[in-house]
PDB file of N, CA and C in Angstrom:
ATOM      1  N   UNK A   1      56.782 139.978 152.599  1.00  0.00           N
ATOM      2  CA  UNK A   1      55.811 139.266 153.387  1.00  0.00           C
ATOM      3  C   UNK A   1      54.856 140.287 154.010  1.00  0.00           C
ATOM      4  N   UNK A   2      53.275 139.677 153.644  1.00  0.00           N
ATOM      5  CA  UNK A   2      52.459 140.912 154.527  1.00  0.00           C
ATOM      6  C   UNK A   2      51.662 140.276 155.513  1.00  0.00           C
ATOM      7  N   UNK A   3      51.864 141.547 156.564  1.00  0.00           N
ATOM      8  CA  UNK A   3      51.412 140.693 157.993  1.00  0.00           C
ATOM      9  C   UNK A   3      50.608 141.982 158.768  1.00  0.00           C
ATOM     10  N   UNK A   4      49.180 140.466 158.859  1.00  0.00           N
ATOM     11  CA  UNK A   4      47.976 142.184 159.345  1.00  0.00           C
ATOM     12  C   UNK A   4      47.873 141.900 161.159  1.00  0.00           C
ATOM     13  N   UNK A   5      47.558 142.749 160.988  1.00  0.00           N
ATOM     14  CA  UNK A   5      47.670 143.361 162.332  1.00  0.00           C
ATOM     15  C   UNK A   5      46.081 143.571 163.085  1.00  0.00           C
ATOM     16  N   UNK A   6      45.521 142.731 163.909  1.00  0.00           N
ATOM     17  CA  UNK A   6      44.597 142.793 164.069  1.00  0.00           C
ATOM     18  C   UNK A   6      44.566 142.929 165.841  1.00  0.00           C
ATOM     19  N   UNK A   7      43.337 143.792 166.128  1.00  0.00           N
ATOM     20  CA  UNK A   7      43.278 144.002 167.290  1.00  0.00           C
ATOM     21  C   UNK A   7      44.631 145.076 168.370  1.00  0.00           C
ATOM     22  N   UNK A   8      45.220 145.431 167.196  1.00  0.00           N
ATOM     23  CA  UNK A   8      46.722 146.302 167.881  1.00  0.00           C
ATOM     24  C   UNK A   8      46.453 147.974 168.620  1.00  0.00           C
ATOM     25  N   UNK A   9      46.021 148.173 169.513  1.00  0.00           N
ATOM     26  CA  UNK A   9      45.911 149.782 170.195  1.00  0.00           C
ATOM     27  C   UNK A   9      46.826 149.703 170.515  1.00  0.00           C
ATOM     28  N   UNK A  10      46.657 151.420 171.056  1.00  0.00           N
ATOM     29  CA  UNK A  10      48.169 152.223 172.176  1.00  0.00           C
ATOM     30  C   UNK A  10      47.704 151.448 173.859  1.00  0.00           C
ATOM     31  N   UNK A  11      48.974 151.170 174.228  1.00  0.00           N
ATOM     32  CA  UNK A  11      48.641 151.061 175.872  1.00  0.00           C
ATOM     33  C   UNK A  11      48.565 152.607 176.002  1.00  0.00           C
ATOM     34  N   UNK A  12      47.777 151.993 177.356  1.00  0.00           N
ATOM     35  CA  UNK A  12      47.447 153.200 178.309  1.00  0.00           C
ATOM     36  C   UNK A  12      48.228 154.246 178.432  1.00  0.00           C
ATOM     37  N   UNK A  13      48.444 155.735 178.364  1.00  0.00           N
ATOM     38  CA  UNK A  13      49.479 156.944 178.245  1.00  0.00           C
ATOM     39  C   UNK A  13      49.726 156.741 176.623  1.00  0.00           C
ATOM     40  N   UNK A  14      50.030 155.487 176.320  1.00  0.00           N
ATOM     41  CA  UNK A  14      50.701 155.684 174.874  1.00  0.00           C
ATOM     42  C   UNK A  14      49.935 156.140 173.975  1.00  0.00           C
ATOM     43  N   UNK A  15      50.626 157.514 173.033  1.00  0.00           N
ATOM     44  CA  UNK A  15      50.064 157.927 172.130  1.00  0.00           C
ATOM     45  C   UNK A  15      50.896 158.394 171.165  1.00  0.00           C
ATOM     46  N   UNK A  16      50.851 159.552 170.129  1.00  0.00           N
ATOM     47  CA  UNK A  16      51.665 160.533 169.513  1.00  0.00           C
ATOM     48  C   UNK A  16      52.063 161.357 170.640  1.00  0.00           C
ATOM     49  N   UNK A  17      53.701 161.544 170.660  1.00  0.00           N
ATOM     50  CA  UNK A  17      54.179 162.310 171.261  1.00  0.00           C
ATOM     51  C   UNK A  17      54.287 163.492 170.604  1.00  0.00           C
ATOM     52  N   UNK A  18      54.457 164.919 170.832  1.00  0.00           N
ATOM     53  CA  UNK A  18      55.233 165.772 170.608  1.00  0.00           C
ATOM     54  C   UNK A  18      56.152 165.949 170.308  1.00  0.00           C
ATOM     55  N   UNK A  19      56.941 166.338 169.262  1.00  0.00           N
ATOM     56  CA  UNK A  19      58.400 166.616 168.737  1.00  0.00           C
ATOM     57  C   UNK A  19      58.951 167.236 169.343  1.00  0.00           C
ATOM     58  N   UNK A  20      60.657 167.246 169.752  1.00  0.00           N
ATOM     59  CA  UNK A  20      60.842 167.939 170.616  1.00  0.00           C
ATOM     60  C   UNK A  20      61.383 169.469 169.827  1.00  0.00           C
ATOM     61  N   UNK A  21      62.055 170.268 170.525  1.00  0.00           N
ATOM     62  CA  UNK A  21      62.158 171.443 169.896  1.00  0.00           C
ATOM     63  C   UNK A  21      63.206 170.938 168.814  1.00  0.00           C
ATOM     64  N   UNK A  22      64.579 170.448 169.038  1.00  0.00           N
ATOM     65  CA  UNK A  22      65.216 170.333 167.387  1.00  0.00           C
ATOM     66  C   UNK A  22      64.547 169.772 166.653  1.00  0.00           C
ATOM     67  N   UNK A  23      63.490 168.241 166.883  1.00  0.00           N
ATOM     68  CA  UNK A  23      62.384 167.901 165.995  1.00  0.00           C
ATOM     69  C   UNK A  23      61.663 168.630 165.328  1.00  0.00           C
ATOM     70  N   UNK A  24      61.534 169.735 165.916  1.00  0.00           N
ATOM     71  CA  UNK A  24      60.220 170.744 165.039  1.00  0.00           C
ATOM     72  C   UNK A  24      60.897 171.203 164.200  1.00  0.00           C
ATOM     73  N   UNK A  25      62.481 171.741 164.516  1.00  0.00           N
ATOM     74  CA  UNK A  25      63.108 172.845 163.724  1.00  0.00           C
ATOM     75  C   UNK A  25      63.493 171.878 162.985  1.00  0.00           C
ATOM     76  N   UNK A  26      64.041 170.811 162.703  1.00  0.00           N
ATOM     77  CA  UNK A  26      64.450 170.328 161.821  1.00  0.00           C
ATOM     78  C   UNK A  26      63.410 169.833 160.704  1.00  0.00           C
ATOM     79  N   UNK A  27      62.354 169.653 161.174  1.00  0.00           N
ATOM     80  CA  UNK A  27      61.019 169.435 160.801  1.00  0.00           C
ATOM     81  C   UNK A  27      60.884 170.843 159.621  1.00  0.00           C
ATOM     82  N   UNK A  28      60.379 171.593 160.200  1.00  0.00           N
ATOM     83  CA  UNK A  28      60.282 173.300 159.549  1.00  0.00           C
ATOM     84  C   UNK A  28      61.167 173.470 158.721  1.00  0.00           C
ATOM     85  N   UNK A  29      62.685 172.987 158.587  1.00  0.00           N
ATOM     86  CA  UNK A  29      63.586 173.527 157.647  1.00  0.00           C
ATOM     87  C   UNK A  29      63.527 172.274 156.921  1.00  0.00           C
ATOM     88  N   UNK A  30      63.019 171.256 156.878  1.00  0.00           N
ATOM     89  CA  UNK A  30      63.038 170.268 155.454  1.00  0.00           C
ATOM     90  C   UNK A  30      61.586 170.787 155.166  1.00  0.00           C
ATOM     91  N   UNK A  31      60.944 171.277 155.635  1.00  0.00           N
ATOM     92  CA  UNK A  31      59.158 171.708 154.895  1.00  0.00           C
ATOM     93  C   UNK A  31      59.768 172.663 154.029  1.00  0.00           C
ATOM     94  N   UNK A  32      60.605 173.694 154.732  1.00  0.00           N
ATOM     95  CA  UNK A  32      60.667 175.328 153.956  1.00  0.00           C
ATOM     96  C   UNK A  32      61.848 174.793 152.821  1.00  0.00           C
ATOM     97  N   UNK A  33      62.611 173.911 152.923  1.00  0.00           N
ATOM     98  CA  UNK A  33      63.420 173.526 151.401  1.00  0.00           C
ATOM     99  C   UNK A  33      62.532 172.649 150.532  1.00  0.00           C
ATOM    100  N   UNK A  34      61.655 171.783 150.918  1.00  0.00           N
ATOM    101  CA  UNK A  34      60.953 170.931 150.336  1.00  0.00           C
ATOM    102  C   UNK A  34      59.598 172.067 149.291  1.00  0.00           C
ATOM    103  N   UNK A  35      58.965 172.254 150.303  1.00  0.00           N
ATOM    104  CA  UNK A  35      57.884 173.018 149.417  1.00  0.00           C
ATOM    105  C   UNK A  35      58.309 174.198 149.076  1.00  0.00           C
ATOM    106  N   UNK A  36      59.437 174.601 149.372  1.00  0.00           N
ATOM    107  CA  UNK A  36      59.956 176.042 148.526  1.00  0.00           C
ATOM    108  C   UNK A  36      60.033 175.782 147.417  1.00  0.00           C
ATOM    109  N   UNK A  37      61.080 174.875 147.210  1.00  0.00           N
ATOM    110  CA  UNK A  37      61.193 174.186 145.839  1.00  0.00           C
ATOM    111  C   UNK A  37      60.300 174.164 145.027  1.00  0.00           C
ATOM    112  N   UNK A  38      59.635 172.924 145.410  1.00  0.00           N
ATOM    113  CA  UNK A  38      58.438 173.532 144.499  1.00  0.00           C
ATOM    114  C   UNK A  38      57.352 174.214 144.124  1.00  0.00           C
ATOM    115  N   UNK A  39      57.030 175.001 145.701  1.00  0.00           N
ATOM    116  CA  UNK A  39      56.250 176.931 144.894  1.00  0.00           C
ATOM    117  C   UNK A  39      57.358 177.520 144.125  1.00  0.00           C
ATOM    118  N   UNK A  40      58.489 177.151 144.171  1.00  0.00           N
ATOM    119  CA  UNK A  40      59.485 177.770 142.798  1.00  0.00           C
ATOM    120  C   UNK A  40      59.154 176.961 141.806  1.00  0.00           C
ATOM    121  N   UNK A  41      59.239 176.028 141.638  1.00  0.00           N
ATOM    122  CA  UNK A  41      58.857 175.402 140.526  1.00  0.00           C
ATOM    123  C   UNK A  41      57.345 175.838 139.818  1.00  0.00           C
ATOM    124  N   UNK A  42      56.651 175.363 140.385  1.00  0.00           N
ATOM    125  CA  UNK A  42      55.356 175.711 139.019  1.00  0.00           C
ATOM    126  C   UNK A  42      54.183 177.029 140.161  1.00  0.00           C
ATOM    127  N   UNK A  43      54.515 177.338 141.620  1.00  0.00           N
ATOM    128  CA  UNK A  43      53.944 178.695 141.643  1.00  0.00           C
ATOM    129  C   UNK A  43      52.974 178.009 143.081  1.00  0.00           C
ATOM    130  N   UNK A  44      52.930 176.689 142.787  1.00  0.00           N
ATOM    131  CA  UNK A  44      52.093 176.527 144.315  1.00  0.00           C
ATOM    132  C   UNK A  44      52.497 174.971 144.730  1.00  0.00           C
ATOM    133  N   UNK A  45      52.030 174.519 145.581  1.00  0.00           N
ATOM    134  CA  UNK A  45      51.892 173.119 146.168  1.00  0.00           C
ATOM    135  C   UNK A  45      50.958 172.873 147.326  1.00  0.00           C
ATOM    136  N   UNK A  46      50.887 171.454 147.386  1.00  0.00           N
ATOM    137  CA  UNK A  46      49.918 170.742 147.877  1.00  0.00           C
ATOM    138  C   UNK A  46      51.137 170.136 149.450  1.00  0.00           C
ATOM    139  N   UNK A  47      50.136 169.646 150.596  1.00  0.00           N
ATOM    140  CA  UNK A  47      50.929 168.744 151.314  1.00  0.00           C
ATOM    141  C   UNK A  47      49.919 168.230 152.681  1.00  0.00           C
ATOM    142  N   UNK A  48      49.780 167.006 153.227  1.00  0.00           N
ATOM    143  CA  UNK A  48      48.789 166.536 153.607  1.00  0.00           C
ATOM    144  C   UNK A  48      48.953 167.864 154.777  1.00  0.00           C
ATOM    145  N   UNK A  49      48.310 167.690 155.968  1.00  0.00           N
ATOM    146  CA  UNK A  49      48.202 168.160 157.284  1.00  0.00           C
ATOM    147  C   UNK A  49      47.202 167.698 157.928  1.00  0.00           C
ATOM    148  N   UNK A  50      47.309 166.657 159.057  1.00  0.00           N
ATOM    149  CA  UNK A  50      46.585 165.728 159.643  1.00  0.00           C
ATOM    150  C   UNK A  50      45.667 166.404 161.169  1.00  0.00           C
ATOM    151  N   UNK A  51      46.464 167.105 161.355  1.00  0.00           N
ATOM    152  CA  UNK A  51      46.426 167.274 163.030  1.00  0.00           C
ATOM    153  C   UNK A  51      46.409 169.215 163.291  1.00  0.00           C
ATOM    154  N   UNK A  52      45.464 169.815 164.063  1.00  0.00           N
ATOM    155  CA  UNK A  52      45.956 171.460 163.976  1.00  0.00           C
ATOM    156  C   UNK A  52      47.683 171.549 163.999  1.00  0.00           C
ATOM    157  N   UNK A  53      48.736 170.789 164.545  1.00  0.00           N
ATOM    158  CA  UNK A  53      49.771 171.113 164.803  1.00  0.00           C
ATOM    159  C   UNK A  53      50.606 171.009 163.865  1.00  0.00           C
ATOM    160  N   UNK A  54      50.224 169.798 162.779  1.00  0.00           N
ATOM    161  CA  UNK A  54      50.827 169.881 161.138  1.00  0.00           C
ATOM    162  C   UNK A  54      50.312 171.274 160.483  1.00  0.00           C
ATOM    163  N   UNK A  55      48.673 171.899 160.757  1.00  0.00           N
ATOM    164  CA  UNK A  55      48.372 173.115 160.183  1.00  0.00           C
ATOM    165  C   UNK A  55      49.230 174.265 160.408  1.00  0.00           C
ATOM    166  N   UNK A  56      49.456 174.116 161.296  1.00  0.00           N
ATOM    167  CA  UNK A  56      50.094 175.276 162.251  1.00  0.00           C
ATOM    168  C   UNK A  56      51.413 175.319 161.730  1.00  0.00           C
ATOM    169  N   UNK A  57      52.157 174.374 161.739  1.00  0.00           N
ATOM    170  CA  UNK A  57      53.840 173.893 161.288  1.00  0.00           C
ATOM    171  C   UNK A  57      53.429 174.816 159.627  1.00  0.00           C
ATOM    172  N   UNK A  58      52.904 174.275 158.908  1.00  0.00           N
ATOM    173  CA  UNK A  58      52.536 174.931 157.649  1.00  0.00           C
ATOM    174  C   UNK A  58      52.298 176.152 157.417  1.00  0.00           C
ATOM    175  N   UNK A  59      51.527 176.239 157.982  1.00  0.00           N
ATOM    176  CA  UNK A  59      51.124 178.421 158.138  1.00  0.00           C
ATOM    177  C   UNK A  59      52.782 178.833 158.571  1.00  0.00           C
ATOM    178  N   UNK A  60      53.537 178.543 159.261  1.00  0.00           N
ATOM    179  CA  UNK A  60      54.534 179.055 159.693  1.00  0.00           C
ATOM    180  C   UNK A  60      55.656 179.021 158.981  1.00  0.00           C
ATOM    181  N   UNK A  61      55.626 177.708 158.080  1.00  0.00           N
ATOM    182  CA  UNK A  61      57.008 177.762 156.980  1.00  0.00           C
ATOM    183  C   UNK A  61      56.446 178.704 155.684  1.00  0.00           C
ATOM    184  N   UNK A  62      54.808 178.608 155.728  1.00  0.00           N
ATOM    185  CA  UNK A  62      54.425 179.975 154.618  1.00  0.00           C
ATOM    186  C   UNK A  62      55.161 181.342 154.978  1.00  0.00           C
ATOM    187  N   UNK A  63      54.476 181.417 156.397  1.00  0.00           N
ATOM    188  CA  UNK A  63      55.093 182.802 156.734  1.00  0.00           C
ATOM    189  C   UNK A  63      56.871 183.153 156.639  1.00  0.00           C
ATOM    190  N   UNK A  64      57.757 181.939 156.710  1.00  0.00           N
ATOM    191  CA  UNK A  64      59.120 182.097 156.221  1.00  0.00           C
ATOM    192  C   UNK A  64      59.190 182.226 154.912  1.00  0.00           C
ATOM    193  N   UNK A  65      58.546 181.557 154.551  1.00  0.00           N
ATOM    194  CA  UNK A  65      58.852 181.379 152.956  1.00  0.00           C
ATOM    195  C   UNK A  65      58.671 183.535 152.143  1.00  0.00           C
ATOM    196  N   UNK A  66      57.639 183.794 152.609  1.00  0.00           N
ATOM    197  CA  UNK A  66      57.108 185.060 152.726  1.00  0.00           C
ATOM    198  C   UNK A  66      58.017 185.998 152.695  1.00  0.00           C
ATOM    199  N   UNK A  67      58.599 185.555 154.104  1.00  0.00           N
ATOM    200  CA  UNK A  67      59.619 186.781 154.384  1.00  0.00           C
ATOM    201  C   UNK A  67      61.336 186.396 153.756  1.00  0.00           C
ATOM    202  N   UNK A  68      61.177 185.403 153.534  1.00  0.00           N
ATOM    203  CA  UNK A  68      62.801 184.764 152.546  1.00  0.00           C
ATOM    204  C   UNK A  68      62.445 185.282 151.506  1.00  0.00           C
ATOM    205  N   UNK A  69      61.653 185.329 151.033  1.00  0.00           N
ATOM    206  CA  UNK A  69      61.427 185.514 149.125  1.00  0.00           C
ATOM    207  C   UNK A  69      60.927 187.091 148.800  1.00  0.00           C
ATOM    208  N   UNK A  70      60.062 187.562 150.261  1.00  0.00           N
ATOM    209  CA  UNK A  70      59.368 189.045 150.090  1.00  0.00           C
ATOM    210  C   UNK A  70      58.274 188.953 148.691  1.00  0.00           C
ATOM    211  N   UNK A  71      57.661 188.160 149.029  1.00  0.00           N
ATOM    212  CA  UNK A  71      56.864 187.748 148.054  1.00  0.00           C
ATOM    213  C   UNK A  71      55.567 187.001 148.798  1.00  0.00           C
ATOM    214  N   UNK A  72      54.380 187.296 148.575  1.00  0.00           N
ATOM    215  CA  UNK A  72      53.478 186.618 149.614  1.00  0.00           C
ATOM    216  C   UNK A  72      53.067 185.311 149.388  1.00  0.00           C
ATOM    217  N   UNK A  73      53.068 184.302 150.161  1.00  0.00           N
ATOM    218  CA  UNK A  73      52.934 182.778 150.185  1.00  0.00           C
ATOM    219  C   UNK A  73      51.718 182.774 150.827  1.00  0.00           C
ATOM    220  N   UNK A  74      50.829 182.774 150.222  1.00  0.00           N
ATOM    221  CA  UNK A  74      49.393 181.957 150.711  1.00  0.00           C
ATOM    222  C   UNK A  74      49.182 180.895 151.340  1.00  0.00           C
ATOM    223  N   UNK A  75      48.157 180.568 151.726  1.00  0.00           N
ATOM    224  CA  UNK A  75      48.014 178.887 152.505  1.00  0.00           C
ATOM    225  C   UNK A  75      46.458 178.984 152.774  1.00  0.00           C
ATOM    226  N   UNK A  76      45.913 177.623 152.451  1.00  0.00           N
ATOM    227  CA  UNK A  76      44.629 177.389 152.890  1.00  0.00           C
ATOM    228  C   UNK A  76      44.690 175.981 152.621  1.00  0.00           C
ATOM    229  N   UNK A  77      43.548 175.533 153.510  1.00  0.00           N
ATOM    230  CA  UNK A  77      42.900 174.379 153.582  1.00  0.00           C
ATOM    231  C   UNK A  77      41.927 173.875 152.139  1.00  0.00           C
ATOM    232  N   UNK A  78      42.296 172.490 151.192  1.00  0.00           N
ATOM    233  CA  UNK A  78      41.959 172.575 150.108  1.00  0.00           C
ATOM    234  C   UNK A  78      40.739 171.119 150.719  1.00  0.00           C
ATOM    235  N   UNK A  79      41.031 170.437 151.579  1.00  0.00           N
ATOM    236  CA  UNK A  79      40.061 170.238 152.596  1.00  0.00           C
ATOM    237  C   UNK A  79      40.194 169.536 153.809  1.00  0.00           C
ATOM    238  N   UNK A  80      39.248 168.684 154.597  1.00  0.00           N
ATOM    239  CA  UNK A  80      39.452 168.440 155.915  1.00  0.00           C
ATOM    240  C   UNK A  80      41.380 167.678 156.160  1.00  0.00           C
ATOM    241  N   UNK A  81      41.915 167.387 154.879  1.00  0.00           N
ATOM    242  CA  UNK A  81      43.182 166.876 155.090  1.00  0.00           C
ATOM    243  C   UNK A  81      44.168 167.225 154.353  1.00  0.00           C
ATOM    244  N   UNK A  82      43.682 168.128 153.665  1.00  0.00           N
ATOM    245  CA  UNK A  82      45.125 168.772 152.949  1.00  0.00           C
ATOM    246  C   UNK A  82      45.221 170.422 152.587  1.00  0.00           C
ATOM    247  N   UNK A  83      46.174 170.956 152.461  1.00  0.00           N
ATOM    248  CA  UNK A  83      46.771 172.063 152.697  1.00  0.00           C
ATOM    249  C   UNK A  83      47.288 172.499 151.227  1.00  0.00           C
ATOM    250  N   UNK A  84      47.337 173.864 150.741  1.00  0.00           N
ATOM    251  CA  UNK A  84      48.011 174.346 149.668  1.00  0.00           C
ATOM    252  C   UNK A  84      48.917 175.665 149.794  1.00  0.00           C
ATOM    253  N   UNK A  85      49.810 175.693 149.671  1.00  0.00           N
ATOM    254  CA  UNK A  85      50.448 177.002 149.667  1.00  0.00           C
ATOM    255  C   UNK A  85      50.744 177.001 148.474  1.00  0.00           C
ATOM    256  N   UNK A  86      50.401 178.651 147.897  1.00  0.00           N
ATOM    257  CA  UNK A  86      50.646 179.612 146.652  1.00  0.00           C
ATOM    258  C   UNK A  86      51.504 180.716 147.077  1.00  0.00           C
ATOM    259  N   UNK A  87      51.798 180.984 145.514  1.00  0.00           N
ATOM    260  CA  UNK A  87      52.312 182.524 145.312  1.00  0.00           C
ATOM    261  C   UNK A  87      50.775 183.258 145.015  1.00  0.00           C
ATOM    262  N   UNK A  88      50.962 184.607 144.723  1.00  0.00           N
ATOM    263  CA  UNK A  88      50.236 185.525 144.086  1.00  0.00           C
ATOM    264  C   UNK A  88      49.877 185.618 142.912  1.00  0.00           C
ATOM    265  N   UNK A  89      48.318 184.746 142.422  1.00  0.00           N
ATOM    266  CA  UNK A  89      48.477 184.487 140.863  1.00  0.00           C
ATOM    267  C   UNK A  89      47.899 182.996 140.729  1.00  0.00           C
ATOM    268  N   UNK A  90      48.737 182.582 141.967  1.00  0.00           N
ATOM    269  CA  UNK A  90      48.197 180.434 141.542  1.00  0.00           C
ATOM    270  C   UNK A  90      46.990 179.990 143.360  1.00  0.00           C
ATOM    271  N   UNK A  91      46.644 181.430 143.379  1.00  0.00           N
ATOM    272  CA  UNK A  91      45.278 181.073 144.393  1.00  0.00           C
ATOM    273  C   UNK A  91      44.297 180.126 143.844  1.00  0.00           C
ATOM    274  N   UNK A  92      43.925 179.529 144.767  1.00  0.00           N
ATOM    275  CA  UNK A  92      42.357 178.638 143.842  1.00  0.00           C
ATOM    276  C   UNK A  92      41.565 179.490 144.482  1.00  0.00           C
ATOM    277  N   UNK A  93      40.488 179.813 142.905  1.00  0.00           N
ATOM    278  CA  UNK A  93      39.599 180.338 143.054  1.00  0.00           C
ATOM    279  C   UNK A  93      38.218 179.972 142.565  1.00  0.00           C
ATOM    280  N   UNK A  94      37.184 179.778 143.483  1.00  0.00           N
ATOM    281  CA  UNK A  94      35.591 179.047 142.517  1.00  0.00           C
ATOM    282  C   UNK A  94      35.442 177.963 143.520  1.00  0.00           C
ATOM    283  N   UNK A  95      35.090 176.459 143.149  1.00  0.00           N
ATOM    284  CA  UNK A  95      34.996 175.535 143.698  1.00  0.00           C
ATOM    285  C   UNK A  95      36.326 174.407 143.132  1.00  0.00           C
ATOM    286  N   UNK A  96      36.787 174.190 144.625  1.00  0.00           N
ATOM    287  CA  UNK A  96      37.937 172.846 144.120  1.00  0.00           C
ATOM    288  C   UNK A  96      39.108 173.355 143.710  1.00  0.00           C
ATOM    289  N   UNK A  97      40.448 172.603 143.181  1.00  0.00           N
ATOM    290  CA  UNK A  97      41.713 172.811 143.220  1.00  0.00           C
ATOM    291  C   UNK A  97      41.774 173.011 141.337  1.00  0.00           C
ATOM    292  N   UNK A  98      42.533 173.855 140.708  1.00  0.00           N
ATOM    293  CA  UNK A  98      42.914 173.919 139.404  1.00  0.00           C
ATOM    294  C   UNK A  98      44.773 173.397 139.514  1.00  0.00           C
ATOM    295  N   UNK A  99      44.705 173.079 138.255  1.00  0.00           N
ATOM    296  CA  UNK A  99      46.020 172.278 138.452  1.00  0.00           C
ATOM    297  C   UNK A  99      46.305 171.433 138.842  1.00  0.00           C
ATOM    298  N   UNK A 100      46.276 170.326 138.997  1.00  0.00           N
ATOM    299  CA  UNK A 100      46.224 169.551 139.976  1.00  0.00           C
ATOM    300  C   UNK A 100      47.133 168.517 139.568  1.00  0.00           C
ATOM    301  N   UNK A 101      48.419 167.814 140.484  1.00  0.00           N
ATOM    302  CA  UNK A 101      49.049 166.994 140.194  1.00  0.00           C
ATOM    303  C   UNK A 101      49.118 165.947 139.235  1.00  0.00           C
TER     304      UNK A 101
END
């Protein structure tokens, strides 16, 4: 059954909260098994990032990933909403994404 939703805001204060600290960490260690996986698999991946604080979460499981593997994990913005981390080799380079899902 589909049921729309019209006219629905946050009350007042209500918004996105903050994760709390085991939220983040638990957060960070399903990113760093999730997209490890597959920069092992074919050398890079894709994953949305909505908010600077999803960017940020991302740059930071790169930088683990980095120092777990000793191998450098790239990351950039592929645009205003999504994110790519590489190995050395599967950078995009020129205009736009190569490879692509």
């Amino acid at each position: 059954m589909i049921r729309d939703l019209y006219n629905v805001r946050y009350a007042a204060g209500e918004g996105l909260t903050p994760l709390t600290d085991e939220e983040e960490q638990r957060a960070r260690a399903v990113l760093f098994r999730e997209l490890g996986n597959q920069i092992a698999e074919r050398g890079w991946t894709r994953f949305p990032a909505y908010t600077p604080q999803e960017r940020r979460r991302l740059v930071d499981v790169a930088e683990r990933l980095t120092a777990h593997w000793g191998q450098r994990v790239t990351v950039g913005a592929e645009d205003q909403c999504g994110m790519r981390l590489s190995l050395a080799g599967y950078e995009v380079t020129g205009g736009g994404s190569s490879g692509g899902r």
